[in-house]
C-alpha atoms as a PDB file:
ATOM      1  CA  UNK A   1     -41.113 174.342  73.125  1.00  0.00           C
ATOM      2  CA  UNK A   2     -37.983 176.163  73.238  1.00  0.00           C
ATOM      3  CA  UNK A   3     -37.779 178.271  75.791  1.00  0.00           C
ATOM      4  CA  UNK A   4     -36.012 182.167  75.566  1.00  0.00           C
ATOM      5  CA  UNK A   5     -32.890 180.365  78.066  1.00  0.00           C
ATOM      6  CA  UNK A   6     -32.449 177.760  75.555  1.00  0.00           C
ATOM      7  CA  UNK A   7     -31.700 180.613  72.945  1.00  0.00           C
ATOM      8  CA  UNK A   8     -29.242 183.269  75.009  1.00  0.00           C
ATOM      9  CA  UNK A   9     -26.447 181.163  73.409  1.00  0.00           C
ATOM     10  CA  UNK A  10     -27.280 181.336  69.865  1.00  0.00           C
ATOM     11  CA  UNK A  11     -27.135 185.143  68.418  1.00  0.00           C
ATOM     12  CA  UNK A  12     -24.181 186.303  69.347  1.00  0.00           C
ATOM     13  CA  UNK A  13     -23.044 187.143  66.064  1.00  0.00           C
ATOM     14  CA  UNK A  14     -19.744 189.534  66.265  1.00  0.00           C
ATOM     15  CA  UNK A  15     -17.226 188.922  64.002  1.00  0.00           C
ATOM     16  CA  UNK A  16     -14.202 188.188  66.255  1.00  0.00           C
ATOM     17  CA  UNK A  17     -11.461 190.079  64.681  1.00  0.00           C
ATOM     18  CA  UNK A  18      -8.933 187.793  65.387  1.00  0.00           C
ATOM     19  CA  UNK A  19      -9.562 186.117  62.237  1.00  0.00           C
ATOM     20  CA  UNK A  20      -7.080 186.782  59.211  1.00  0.00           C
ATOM     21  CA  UNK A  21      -8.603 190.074  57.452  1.00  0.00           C
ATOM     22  CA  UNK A  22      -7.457 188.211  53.898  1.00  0.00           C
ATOM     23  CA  UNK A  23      -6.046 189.879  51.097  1.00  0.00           C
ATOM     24  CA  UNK A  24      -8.415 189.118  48.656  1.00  0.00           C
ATOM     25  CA  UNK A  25     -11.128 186.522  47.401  1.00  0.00           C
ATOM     26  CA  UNK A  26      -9.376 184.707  44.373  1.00  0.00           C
ATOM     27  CA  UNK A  27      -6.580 182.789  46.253  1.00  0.00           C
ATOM     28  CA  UNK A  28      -7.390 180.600  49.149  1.00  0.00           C
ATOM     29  CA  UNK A  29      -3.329 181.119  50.440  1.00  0.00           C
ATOM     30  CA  UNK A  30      -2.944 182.924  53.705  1.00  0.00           C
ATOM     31  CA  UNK A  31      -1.736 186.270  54.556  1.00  0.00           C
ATOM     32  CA  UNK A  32       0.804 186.695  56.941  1.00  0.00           C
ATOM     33  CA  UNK A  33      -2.072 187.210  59.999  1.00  0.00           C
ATOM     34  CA  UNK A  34      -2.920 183.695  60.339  1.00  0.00           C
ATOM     35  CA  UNK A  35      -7.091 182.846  60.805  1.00  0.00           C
ATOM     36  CA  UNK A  36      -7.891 180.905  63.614  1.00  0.00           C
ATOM     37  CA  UNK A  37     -10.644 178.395  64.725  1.00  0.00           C
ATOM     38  CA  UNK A  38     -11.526 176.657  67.757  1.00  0.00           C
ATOM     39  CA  UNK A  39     -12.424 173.398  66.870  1.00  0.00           C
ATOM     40  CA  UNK A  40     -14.692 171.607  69.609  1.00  0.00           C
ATOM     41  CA  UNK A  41     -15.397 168.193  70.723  1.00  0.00           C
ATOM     42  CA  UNK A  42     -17.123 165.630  72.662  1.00  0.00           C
ATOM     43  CA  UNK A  43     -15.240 163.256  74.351  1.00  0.00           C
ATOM     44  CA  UNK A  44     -16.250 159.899  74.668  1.00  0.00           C
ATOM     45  CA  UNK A  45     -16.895 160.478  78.567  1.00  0.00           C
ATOM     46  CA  UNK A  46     -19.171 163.225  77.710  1.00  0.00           C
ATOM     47  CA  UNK A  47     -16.367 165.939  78.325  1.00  0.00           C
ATOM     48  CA  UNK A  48     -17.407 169.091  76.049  1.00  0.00           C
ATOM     49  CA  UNK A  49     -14.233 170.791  75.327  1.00  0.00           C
ATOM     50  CA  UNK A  50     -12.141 172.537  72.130  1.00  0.00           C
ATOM     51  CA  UNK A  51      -8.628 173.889  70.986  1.00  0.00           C
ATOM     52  CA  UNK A  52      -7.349 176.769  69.037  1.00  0.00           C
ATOM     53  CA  UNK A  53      -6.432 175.585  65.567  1.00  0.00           C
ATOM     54  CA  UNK A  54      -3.898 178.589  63.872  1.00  0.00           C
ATOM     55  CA  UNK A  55      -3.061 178.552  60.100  1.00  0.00           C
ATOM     56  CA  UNK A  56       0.009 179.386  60.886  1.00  0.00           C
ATOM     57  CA  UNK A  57       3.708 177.742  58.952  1.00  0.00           C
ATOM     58  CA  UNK A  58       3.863 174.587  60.363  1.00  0.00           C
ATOM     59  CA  UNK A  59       0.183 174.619  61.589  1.00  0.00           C
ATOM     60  CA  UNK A  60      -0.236 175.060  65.473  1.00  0.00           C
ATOM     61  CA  UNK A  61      -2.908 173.690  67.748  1.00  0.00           C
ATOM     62  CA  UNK A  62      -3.028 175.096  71.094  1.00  0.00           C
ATOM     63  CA  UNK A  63      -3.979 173.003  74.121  1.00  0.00           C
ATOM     64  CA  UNK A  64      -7.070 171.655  75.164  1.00  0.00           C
ATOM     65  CA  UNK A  65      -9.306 174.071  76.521  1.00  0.00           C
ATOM     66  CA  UNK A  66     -12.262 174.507  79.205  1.00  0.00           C
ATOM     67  CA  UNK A  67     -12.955 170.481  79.797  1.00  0.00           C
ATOM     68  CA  UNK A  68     -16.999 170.492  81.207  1.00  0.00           C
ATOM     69  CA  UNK A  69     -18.536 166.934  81.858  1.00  0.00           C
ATOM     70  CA  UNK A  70     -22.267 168.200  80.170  1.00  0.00           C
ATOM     71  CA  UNK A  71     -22.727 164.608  78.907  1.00  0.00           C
ATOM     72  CA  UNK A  72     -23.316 160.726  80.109  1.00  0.00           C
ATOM     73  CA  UNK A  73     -20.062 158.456  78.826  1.00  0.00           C
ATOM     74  CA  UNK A  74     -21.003 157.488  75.186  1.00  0.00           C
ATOM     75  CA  UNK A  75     -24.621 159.752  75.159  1.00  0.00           C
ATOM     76  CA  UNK A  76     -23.547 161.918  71.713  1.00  0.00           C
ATOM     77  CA  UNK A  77     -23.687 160.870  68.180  1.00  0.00           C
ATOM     78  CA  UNK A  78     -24.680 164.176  66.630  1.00  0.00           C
ATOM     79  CA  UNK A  79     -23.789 167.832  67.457  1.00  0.00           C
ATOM     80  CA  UNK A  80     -24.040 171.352  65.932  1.00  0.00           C
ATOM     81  CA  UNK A  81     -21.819 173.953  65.581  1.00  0.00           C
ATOM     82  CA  UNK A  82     -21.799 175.300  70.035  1.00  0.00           C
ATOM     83  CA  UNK A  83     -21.952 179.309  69.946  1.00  0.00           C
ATOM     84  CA  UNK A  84     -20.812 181.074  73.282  1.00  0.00           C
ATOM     85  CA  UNK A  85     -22.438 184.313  74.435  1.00  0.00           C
ATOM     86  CA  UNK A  86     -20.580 187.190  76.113  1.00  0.00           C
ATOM     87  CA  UNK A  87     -24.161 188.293  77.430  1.00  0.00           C
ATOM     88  CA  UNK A  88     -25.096 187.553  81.031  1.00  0.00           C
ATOM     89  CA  UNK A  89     -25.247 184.944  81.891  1.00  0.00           C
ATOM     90  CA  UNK A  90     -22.237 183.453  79.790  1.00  0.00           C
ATOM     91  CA  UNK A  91     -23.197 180.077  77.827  1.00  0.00           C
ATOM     92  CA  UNK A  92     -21.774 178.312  75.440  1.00  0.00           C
ATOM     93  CA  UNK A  93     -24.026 175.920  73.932  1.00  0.00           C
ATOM     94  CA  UNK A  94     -24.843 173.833  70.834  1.00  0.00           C
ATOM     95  CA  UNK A  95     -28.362 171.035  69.597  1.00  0.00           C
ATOM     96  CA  UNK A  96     -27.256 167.789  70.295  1.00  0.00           C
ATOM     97  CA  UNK A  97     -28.791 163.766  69.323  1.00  0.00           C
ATOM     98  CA  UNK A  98     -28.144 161.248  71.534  1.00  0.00           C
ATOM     99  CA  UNK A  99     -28.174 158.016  70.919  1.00  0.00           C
ATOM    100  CA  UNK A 100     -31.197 156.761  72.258  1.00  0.00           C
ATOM    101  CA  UNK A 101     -32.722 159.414  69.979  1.00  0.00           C
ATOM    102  CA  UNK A 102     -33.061 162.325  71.866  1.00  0.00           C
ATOM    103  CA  UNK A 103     -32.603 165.899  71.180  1.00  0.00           C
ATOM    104  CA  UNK A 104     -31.986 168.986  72.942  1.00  0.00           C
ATOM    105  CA  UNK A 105     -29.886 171.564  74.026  1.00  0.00           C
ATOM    106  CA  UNK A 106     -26.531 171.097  76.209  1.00  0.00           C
ATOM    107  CA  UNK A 107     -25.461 174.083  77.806  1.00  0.00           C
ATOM    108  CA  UNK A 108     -23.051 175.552  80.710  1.00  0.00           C
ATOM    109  CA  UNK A 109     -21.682 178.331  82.050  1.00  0.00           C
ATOM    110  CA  UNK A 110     -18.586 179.743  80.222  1.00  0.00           C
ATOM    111  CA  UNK A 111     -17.314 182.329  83.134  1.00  0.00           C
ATOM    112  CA  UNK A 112     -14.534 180.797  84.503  1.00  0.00           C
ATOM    113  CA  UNK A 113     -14.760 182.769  87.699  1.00  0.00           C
ATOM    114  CA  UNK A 114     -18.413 180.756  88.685  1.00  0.00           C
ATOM    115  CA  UNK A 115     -19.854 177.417  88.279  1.00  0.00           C
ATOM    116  CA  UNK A 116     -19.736 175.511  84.871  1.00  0.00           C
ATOM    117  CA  UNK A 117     -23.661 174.469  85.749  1.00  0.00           C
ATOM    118  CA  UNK A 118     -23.349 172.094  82.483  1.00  0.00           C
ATOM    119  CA  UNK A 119     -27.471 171.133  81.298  1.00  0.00           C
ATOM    120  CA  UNK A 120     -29.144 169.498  79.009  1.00  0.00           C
ATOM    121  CA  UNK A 121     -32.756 170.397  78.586  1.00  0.00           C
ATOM    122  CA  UNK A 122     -34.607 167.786  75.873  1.00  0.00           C
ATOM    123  CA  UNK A 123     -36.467 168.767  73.102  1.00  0.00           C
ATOM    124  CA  UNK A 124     -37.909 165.695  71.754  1.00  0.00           C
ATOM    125  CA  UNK A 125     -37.616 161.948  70.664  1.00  0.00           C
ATOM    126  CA  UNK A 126     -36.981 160.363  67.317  1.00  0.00           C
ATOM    127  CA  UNK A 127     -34.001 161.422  66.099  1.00  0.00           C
ATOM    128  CA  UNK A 128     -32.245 158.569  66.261  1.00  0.00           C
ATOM    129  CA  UNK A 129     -32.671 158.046  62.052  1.00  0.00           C
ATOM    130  CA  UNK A 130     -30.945 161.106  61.434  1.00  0.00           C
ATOM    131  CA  UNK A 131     -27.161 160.913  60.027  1.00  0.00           C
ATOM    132  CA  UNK A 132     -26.466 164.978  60.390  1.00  0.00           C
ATOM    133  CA  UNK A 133     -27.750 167.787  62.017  1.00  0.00           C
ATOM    134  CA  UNK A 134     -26.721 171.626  61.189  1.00  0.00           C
ATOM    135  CA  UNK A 135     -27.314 174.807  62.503  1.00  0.00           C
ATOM    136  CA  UNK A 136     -27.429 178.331  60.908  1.00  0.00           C
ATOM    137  CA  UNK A 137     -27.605 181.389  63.320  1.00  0.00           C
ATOM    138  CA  UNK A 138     -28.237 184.943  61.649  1.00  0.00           C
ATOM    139  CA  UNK A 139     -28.948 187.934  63.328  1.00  0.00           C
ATOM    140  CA  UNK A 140     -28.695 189.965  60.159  1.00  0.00           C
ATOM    141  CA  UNK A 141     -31.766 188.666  58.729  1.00  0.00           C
ATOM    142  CA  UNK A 142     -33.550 190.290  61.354  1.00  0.00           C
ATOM    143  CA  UNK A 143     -36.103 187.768  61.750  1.00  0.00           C
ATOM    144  CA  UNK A 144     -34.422 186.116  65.379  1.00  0.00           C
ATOM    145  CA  UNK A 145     -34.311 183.324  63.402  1.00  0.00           C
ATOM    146  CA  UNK A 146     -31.917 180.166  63.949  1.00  0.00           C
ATOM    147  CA  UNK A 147     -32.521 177.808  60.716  1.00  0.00           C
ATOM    148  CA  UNK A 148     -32.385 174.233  61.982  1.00  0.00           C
ATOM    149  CA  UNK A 149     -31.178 171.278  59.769  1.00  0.00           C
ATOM    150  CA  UNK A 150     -31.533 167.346  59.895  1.00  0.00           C
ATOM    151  CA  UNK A 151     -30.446 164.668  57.315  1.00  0.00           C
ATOM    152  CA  UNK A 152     -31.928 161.204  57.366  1.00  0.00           C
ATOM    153  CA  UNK A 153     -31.892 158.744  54.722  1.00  0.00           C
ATOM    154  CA  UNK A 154     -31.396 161.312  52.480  1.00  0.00           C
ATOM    155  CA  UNK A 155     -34.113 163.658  52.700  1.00  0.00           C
ATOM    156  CA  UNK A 156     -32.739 166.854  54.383  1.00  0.00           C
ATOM    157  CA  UNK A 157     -35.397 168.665  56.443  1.00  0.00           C
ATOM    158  CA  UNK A 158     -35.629 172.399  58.146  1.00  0.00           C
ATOM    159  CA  UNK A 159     -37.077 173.927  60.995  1.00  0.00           C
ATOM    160  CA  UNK A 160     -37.473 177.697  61.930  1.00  0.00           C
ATOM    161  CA  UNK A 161     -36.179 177.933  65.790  1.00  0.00           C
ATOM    162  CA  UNK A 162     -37.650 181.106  68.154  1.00  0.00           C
ATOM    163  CA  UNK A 163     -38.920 181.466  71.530  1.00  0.00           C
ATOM    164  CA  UNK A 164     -42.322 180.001  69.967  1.00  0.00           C
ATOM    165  CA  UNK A 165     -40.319 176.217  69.357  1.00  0.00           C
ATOM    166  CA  UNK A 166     -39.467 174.789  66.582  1.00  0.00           C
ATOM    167  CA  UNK A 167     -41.708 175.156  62.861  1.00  0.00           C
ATOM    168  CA  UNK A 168     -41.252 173.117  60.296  1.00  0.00           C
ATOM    169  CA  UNK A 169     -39.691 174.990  56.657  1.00  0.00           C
ATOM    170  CA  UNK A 170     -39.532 172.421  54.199  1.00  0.00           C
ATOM    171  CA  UNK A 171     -37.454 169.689  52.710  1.00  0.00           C
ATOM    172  CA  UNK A 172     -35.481 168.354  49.708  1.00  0.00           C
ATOM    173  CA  UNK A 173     -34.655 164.751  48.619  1.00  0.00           C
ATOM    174  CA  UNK A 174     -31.112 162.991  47.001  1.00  0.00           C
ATOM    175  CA  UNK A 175     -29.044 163.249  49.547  1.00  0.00           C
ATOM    176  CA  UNK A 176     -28.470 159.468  50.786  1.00  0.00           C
ATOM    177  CA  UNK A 177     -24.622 159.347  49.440  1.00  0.00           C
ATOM    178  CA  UNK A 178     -23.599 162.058  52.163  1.00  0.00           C
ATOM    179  CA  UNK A 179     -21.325 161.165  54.508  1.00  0.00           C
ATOM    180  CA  UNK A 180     -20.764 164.322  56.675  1.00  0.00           C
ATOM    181  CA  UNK A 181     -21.608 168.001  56.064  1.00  0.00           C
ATOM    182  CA  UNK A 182     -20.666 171.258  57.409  1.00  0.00           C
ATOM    183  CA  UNK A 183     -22.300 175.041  57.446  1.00  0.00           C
ATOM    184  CA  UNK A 184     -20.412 177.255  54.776  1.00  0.00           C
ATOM    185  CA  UNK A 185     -22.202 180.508  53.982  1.00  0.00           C
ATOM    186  CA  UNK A 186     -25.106 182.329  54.913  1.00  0.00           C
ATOM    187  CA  UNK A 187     -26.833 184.744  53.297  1.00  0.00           C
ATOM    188  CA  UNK A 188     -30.484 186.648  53.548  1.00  0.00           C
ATOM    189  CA  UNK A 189     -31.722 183.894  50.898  1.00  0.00           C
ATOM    190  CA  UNK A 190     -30.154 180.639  51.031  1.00  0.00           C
ATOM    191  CA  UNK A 191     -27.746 178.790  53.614  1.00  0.00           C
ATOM    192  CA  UNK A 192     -24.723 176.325  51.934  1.00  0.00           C
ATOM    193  CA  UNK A 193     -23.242 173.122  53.219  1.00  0.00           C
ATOM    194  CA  UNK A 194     -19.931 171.322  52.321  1.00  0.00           C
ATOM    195  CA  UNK A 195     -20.568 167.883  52.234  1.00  0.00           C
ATOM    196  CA  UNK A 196     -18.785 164.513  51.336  1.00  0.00           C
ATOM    197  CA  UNK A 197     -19.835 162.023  49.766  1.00  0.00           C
ATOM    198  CA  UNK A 198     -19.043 158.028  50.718  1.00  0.00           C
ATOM    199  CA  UNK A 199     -17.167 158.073  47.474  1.00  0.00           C
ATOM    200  CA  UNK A 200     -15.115 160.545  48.195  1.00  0.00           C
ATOM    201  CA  UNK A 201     -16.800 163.516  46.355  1.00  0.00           C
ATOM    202  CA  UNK A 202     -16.998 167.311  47.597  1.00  0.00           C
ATOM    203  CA  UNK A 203     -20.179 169.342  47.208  1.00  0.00           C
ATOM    204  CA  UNK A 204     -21.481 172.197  47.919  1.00  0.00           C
ATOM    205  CA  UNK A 205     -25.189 172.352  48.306  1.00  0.00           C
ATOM    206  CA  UNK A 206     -27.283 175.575  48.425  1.00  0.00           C
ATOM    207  CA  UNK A 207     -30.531 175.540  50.417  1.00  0.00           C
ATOM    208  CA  UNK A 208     -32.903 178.623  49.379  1.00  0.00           C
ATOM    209  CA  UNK A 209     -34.792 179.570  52.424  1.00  0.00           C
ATOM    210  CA  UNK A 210     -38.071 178.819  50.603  1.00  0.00           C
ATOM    211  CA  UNK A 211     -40.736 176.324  51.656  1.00  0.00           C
ATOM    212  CA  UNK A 212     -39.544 174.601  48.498  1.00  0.00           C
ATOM    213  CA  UNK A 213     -36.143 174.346  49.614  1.00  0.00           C
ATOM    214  CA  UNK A 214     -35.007 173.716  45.953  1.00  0.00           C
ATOM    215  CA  UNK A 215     -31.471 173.045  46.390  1.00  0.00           C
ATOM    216  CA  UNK A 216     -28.004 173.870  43.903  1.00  0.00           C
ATOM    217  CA  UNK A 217     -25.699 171.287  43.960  1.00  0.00           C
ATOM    218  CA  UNK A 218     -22.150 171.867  42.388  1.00  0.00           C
ATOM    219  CA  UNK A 219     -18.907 169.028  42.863  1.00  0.00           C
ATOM    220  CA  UNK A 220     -16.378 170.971  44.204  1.00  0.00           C
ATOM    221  CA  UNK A 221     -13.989 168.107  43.907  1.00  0.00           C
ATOM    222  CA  UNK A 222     -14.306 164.586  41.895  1.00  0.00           C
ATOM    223  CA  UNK A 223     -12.718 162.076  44.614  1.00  0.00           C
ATOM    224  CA  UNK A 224     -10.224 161.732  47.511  1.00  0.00           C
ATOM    225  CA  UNK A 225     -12.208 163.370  50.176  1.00  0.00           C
ATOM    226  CA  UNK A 226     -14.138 159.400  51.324  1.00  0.00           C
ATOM    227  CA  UNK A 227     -11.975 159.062  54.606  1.00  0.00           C
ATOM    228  CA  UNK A 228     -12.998 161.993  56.742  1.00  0.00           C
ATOM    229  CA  UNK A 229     -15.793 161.628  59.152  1.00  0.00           C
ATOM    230  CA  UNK A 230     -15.952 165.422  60.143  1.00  0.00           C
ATOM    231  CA  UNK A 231     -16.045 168.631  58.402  1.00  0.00           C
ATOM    232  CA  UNK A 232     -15.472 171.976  60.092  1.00  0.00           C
ATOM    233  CA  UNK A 233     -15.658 175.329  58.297  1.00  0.00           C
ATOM    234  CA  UNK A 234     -14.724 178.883  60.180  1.00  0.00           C
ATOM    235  CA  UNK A 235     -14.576 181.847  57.881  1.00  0.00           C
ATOM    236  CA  UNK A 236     -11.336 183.430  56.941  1.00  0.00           C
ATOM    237  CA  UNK A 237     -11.308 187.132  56.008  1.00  0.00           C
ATOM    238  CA  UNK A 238     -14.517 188.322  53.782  1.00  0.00           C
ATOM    239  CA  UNK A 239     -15.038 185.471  51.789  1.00  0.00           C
ATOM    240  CA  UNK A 240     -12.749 182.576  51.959  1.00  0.00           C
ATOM    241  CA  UNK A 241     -12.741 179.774  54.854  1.00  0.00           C
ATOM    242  CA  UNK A 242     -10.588 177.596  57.061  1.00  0.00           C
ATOM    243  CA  UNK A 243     -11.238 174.344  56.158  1.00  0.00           C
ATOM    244  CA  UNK A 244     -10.564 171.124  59.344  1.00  0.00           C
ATOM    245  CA  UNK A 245     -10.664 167.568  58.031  1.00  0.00           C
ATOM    246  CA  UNK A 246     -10.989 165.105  60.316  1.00  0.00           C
ATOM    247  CA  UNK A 247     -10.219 161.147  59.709  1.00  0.00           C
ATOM    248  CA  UNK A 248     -11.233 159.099  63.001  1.00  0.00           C
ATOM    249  CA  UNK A 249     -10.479 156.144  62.107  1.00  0.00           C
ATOM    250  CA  UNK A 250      -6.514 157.229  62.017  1.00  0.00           C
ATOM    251  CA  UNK A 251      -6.866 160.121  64.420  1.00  0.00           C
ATOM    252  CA  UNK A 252      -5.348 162.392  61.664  1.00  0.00           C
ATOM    253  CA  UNK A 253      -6.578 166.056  61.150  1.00  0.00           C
ATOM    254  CA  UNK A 254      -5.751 168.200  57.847  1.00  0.00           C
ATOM    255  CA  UNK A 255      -6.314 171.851  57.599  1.00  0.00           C
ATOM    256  CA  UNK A 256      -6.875 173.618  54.512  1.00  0.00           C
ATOM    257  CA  UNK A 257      -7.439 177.203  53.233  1.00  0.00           C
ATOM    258  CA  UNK A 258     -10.315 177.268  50.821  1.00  0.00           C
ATOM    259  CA  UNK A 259     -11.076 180.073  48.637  1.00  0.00           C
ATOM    260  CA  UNK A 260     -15.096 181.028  47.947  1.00  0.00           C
ATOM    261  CA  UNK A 261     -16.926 178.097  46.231  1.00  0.00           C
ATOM    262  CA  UNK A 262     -17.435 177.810  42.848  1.00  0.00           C
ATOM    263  CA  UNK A 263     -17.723 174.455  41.847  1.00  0.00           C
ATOM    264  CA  UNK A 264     -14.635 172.858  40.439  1.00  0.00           C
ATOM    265  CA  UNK A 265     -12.980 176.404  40.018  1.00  0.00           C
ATOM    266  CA  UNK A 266     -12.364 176.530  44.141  1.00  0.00           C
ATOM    267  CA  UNK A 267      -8.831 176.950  45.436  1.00  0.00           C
ATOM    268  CA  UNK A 268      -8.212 174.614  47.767  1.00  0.00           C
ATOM    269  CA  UNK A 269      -4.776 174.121  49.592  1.00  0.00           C
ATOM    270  CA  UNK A 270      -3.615 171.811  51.952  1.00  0.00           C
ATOM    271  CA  UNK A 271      -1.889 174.074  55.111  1.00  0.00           C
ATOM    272  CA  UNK A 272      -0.735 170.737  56.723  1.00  0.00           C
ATOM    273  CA  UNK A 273      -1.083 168.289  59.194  1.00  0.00           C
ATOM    274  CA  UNK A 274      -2.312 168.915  62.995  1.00  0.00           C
ATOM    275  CA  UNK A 275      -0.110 168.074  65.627  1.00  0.00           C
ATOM    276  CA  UNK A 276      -2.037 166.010  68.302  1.00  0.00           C
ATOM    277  CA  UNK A 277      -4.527 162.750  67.800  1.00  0.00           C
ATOM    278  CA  UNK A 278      -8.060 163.174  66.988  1.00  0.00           C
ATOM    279  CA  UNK A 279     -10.373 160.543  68.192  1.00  0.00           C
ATOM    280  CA  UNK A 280     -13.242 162.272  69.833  1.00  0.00           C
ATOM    281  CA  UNK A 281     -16.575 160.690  68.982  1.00  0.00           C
ATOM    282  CA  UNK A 282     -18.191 163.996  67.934  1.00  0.00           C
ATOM    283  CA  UNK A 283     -16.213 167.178  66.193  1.00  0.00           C
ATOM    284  CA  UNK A 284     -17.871 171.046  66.101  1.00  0.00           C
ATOM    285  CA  UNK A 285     -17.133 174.536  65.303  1.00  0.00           C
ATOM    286  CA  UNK A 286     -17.066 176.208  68.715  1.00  0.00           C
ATOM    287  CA  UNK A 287     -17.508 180.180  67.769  1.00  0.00           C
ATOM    288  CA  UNK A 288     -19.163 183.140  68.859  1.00  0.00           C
ATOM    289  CA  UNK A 289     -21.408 184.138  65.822  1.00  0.00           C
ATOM    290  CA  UNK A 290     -19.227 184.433  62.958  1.00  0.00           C
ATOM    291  CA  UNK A 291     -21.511 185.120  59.761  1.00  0.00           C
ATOM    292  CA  UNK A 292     -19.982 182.319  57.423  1.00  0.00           C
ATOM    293  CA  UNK A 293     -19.626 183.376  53.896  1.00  0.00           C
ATOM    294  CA  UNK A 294     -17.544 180.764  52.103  1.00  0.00           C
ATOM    295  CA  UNK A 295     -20.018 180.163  49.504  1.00  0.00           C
END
């Protein structure tokens, strides 16, 4: 059961209009408002915090923000994208595995002026198979719906969320040679995920929001792409998307402007390297609601 608490965190779905207001759809190059994206993580003492990522010329990173303990040290191996709420009472939360195979939701407080109050209410065991997890939120569809996703050993499976719990959707098969995914567009119909491949391929795949769930593929790029471990996507004016590339293992980050998917034909182009290390067991999108729309 998920109860209506578990949920205040999830809809907020303004578009913050800080974001770069792009000058059109066909070139994924910045205009000279630079888009923005706070890029989240768990630390590996359980600290939840993020950092302002700014496609600016050189790229700038601002410092680490709001640090909240709502972990155990070394509890998270999977986490969705954490929405904040500007409704009362303020949370900023996100669906997170941990590794004994739990799942739930870790919350806290994001008023600065009160109590952090970190939680984490569990939702159930048996996760502990699964290699991603994804989360769409859409207010637009009218429906309250928040369209859960799980990968494991290659089957990816989806669950309705509302104050009822959680309903299964459907699933789809073929996915085993993903590596790490992240939510790109939304739309009435059908959500889309960028996703690597451990040879280094980019895809996008398009899931229908149909009990068949029949999805379309398309390689977006033939190779290179093998050595990051996280993916994170924030839209950049209407259509286009600010694209964060994370390799652990060297505690690089790349960021990259990305013009609407379409297979092969996408615009991609390398902004530059962050400044700072990037080590953090787990990676998110921290944002409040934006209605991605990059494919």
């Amino acid at each position: 059961m998920i109860y209506p608490k578990l949920l205040r965190g999830l809809p907020a779905l303004a578009l913050p209009f800080s974001l770069l207001i792009a000058s059109s759809s066909a070139t994924a190059t910045p205009t000279t408002t630079a888009c923005t994206m706070d890029l989240g993580s768990v630390t590996s003492q359980g600290v939840v915090q993020y950092r302002t990522v700014t496609a600016t010329q050189p790229v700038s990173v601002s410092a680490i923000q709001r640090q909240v303990k709502v972990l155990g040290p070394g509890e998270a191996r999977l986490s969705t994208i954490w929405n904040w709420s500007s409704n009362l009472p303020s949370l900023e939360s996100g669906i997170v595995v941990k590794n004994t195979g739990v799942i739930g939701q870790a919350s806290y407080n994001s008023n600065t002026a009160e109590p952090a109050d970190p939680t984490f209410t569990q939702i159930s065991a048996g996760w502990g198979g699964y290699s991603a997890i994804g989360l769409s939120v859409d207010d637009d569809r009218r429906t309250a719906r928040n369209q859960f996703y799980g990968l494991s050993i290659g089957t990816v499976r989806r669950w309705v969320i509302n104050s009822f719990g959680w309903t299964p959707t459907g699933q789809t098969g073929g996915f085993s040679a993903v590596k790490t995914w992240a939510l790109l567009g939304q739309s009435t119909t059908y959500d889309t995920f960028l996703a690597t491949t451990r040879g280094g391929a980019l895809y996008t795949i398009r899931l229908p929001l149909t009990r068949t769930m029949t999805p379309v593929v398309k390689q977006v790029r033939s190779g290179t792409w093998q050595a990051f471990d996280y993916l994170i996507a924030q839209r950049c004016g209407q259509v286009s998307t600010l694209l964060t590339a994370i390799d652990k293992d060297t505690g690089a980050a790349y960021l990259y402007a990305m013009s609407h998917a379409n297979g092969p034909s996408t615009v991609i182009k390398l902004l530059g390297k962050l400044p700072g290390t990037y080590t953090d067991p787990i990676y998110f999108l921290r944002t409040h609601g934006t209605y991605l729309r990059g494919e």
